[in-house]
N, C-alpha and C. Protein backbone atom coordinates (compact mmCIF):
# COMPACT_ATOMS: atom_id res chain seq x y z
N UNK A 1 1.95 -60.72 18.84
CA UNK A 1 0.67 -60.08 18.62
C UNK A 1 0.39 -60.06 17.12
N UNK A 2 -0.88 -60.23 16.93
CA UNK A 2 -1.29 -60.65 15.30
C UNK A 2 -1.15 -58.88 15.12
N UNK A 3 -1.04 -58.77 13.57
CA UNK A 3 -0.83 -57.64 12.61
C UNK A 3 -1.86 -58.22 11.59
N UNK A 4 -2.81 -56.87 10.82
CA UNK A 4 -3.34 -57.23 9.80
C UNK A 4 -2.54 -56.35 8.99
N UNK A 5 -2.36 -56.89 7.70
CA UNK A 5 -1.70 -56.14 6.64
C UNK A 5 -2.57 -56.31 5.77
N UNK A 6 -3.18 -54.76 5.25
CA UNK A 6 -3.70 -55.23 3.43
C UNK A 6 -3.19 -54.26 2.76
N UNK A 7 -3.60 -54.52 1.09
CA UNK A 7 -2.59 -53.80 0.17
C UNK A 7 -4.03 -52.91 -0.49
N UNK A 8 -4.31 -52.00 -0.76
CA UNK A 8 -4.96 -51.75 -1.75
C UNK A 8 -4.48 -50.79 -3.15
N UNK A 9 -4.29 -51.69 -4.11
CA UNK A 9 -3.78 -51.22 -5.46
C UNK A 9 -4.80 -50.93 -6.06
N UNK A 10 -4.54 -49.05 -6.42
CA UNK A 10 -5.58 -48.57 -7.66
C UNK A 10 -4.88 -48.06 -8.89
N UNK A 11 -5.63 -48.21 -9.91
CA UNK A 11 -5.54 -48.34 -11.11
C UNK A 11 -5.30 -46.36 -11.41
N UNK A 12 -4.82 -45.98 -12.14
CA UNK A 12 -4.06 -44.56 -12.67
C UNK A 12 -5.38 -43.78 -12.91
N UNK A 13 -6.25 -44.05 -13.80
CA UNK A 13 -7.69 -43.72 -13.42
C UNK A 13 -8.24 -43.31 -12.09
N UNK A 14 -8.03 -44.48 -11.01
CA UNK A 14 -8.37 -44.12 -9.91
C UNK A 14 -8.17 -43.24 -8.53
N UNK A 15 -6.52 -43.05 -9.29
CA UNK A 15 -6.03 -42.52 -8.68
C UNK A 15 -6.20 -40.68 -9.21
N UNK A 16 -6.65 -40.25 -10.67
CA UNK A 16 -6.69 -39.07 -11.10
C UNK A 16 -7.73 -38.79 -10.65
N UNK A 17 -9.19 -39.87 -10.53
CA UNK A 17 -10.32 -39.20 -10.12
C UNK A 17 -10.11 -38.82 -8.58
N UNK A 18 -9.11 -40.17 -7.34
CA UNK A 18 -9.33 -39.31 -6.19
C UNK A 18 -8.66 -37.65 -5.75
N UNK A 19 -7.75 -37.76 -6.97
CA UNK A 19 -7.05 -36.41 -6.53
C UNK A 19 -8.38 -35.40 -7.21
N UNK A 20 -8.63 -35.35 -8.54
CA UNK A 20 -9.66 -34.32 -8.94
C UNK A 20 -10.40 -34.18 -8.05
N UNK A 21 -10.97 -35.48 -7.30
CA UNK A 21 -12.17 -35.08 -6.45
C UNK A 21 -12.29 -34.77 -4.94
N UNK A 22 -10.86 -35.01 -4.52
CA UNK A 22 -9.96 -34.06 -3.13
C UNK A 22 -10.27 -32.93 -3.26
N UNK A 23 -9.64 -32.52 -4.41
CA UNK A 23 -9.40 -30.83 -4.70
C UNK A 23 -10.88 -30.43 -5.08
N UNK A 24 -11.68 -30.75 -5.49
CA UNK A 24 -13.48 -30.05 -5.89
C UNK A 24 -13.78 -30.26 -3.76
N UNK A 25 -13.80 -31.13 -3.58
CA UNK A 25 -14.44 -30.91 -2.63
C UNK A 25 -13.62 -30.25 -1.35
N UNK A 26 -12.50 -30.04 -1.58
CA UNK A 26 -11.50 -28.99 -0.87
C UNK A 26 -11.90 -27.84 -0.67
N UNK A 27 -12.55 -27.45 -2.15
CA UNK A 27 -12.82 -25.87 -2.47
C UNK A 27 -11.65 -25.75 -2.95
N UNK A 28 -10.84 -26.27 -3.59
CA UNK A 28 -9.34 -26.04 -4.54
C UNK A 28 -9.60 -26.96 -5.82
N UNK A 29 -10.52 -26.56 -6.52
CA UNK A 29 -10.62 -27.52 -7.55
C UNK A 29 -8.68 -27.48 -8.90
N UNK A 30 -8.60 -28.57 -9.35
CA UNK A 30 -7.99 -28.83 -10.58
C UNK A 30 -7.92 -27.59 -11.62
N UNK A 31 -6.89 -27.37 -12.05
CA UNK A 31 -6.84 -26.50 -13.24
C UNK A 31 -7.78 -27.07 -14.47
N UNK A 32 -8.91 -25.89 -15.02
CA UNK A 32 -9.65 -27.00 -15.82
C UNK A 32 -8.99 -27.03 -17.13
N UNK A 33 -9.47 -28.78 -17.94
CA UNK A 33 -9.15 -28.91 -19.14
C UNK A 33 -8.92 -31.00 -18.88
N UNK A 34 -8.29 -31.76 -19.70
CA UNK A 34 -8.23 -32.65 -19.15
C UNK A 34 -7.11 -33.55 -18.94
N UNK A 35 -6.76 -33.82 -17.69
CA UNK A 35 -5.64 -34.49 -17.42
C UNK A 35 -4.78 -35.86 -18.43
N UNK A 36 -3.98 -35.60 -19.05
CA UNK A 36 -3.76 -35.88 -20.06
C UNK A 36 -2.56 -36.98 -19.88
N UNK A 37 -1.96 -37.35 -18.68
CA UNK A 37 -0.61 -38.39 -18.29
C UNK A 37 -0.55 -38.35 -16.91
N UNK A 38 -0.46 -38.78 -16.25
CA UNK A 38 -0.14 -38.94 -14.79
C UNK A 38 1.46 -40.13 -14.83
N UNK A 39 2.11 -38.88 -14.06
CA UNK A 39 3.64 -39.20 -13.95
C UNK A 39 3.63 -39.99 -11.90
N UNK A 40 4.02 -40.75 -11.57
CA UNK A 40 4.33 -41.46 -10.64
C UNK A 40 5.75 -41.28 -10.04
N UNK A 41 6.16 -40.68 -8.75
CA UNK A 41 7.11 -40.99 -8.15
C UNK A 41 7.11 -42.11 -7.42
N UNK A 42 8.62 -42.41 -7.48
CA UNK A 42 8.80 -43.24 -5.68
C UNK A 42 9.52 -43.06 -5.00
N UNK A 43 9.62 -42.92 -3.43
CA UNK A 43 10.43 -42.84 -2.49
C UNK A 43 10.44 -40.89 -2.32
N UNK A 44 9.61 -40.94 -1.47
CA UNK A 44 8.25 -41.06 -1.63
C UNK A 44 7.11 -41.21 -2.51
N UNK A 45 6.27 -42.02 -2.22
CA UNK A 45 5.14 -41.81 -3.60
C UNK A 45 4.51 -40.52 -3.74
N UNK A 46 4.21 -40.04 -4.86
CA UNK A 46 3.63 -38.70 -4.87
C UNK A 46 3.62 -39.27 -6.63
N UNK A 47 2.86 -38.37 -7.01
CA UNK A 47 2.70 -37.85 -8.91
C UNK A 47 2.66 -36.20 -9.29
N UNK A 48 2.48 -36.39 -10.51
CA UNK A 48 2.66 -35.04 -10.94
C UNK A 48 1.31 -35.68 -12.22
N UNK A 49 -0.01 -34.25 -12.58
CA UNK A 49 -1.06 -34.77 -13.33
C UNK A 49 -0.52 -33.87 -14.26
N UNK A 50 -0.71 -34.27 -15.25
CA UNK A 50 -0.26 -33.47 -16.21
C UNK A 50 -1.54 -33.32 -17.10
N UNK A 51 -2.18 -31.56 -16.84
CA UNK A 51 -3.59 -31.41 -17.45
C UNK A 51 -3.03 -30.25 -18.76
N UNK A 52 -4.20 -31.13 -19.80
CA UNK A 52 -3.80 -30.13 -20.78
C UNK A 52 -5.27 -29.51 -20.66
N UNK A 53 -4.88 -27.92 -21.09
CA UNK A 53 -6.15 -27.03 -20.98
C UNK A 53 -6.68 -27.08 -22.17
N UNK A 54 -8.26 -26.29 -22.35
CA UNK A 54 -8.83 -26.13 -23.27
C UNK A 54 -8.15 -24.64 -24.05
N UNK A 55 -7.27 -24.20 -23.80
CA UNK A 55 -6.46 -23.49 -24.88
C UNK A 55 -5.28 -23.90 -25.31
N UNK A 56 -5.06 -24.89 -24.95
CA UNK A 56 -4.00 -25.40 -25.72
C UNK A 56 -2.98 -26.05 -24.51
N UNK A 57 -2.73 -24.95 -23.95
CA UNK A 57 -1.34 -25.09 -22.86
C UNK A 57 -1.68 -26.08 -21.78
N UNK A 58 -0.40 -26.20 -21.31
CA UNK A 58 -0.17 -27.30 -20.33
C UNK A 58 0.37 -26.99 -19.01
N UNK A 59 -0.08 -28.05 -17.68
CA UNK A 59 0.20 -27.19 -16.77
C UNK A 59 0.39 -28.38 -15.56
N UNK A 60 1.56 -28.30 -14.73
CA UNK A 60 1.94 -29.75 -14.35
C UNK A 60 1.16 -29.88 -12.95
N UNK A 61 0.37 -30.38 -11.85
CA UNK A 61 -0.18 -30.32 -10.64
C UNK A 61 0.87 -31.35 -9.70
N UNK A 62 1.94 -31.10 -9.34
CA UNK A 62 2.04 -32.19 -8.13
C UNK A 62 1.32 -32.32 -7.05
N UNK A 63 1.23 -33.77 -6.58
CA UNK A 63 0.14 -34.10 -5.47
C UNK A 63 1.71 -34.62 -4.94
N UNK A 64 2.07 -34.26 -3.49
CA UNK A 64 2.95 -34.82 -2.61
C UNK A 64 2.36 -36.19 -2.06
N UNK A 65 3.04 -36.59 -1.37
CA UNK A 65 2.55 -38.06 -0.39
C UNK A 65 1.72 -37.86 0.57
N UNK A 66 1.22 -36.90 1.52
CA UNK A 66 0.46 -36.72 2.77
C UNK A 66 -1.02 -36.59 1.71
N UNK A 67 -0.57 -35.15 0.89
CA UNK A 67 -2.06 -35.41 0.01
C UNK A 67 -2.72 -36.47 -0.48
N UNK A 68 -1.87 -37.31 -1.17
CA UNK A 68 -1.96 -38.17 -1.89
C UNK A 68 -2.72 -39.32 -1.17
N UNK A 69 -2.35 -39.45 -0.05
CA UNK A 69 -2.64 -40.40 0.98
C UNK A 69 -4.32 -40.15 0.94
N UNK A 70 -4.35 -38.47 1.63
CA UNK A 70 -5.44 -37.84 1.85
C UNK A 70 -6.44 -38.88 0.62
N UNK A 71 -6.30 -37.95 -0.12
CA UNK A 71 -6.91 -38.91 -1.42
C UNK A 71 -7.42 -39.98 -1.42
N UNK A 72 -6.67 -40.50 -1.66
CA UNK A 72 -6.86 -42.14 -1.79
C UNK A 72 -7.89 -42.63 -0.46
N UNK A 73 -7.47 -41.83 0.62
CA UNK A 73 -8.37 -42.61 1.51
C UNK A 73 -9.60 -42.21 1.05
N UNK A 74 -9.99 -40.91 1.10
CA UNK A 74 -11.74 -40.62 0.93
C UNK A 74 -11.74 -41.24 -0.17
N UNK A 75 -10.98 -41.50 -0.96
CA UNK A 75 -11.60 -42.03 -2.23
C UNK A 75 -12.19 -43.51 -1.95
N UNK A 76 -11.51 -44.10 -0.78
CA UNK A 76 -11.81 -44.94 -0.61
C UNK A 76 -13.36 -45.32 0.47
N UNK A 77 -13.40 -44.08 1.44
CA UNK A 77 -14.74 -43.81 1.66
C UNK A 77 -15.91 -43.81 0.93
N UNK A 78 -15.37 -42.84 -0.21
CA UNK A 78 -16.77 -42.74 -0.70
C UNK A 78 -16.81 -43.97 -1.63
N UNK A 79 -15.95 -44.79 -1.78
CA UNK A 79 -16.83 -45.84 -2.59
C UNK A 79 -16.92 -46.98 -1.84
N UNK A 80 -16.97 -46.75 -0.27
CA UNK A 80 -17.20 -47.83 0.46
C UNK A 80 -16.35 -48.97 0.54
N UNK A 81 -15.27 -48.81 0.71
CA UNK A 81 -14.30 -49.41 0.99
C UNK A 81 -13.84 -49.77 2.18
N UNK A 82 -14.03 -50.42 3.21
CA UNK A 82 -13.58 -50.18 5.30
C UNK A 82 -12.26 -50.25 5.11
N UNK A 83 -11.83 -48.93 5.85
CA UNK A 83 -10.60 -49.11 6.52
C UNK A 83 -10.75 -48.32 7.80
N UNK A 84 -9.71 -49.44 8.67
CA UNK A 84 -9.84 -49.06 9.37
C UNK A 84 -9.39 -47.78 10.48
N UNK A 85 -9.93 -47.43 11.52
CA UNK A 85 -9.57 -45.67 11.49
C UNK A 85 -8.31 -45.49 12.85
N UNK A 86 -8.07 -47.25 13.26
CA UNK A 86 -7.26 -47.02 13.96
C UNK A 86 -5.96 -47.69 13.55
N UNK A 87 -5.15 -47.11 12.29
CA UNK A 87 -4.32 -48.33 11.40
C UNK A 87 -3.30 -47.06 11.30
N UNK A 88 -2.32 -47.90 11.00
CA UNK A 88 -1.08 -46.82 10.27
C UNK A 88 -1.16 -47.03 8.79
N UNK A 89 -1.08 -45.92 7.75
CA UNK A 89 -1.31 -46.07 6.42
C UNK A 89 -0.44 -45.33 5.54
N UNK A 90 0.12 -46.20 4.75
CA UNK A 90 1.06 -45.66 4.08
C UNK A 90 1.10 -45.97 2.56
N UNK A 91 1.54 -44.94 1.39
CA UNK A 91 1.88 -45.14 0.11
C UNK A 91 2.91 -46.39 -0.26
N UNK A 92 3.04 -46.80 -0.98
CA UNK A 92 4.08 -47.34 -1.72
C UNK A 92 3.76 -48.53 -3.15
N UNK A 93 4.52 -48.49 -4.02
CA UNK A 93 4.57 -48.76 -5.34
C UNK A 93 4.34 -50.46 -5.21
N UNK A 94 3.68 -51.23 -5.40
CA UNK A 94 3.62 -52.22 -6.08
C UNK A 94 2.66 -52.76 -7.24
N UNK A 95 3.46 -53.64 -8.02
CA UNK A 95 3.21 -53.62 -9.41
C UNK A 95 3.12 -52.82 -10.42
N UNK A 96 3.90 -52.00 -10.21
CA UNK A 96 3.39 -50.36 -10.77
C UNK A 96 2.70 -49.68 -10.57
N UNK A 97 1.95 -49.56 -9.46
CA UNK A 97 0.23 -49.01 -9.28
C UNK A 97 0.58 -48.73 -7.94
N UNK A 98 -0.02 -47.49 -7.39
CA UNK A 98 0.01 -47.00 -6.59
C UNK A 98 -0.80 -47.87 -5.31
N UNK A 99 -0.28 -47.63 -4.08
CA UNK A 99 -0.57 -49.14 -3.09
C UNK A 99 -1.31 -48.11 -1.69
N UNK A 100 -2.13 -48.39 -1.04
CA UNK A 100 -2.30 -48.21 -0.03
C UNK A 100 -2.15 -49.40 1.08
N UNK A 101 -0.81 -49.10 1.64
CA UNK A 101 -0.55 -50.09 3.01
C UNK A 101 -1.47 -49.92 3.97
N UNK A 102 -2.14 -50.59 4.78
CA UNK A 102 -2.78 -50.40 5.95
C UNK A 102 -2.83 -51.40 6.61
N UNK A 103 -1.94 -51.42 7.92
CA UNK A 103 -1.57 -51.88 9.19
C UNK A 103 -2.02 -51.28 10.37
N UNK A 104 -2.80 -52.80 10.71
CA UNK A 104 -3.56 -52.95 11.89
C UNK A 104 -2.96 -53.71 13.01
N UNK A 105 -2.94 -53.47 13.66
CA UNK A 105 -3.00 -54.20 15.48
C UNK A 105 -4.06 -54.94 16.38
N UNK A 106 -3.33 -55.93 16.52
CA UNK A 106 -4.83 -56.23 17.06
C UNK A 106 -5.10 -55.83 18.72
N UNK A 107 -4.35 -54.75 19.10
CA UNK A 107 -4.26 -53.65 20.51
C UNK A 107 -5.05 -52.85 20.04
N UNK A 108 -6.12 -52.63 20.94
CA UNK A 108 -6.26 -51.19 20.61
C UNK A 108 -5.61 -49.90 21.18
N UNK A 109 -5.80 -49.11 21.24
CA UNK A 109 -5.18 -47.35 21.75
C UNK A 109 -4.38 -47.59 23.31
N UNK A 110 -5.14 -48.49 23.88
CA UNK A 110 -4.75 -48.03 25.26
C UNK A 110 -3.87 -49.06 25.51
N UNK A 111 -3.26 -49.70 24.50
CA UNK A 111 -2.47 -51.17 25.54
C UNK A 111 -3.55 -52.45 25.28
N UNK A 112 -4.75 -52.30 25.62
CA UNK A 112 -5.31 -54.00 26.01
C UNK A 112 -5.22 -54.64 25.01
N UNK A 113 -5.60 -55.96 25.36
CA UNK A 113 -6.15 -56.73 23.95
C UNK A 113 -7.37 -56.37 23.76
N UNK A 114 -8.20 -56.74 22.44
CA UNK A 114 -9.44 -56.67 21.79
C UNK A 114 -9.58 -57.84 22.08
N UNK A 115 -11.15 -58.30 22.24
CA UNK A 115 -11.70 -59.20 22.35
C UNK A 115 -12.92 -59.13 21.68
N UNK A 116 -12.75 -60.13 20.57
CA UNK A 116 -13.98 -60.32 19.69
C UNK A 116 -15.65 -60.79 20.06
């Protein structure tokens, strides 16, 4: 049975605006001031934003992997990106840049084949 695999790699930028803009439209906005390094885990992927405030101090935000995911996908909604809503989707690191896996089937839900 065919598998679609795609990768989508975003840039550290892209990845600070989807978390800032998770959390505003959460109703949990960002500690304000401006995010000043974004640190990257792996195994699991997750980061830590590192915002410096407008008084000076500093204050670390980890985003875990489920969030993170969260993220990235609407981020990928709202800038019109298709993915699809019946896929398994997962984090992971390539090229240094944070990756959205998304694996498709060409089954749908119930067992059958799709027919184009």
């Amino acid at each position: 049975m065919p598998t679609e695999i795609r990768h989508i790699l975003f840039s550290n930028d892209e990845v600070i605006r989807a978390v800032v803009e998770y959390h505003r439209r959460a109703g949990n906005p960002m500690p304000s001031g401006s995010v000043i390094r974004m640190e990257v885990m792996a195994d699991p992927v997750r980061c830590a934003l590192h915002v410096g405030q407008d008084d000076g101090a500093r204050q670390v935000h980890w985003v875990d992997n489920p969030t993170l995911a969260a993220c990235l996908i609407f981020f990928c909604i709202n800038q019109r990106i298709p993915l699809p809503t019946k896929s398994a989707k997962q984090l992971h690191m390539m090229n240094d840049k944070i990756t959205l896996v998304v694996h498709k089937s060409a089954q749908n839900e119930r067992g059958g084949t799709r027919v184009a």
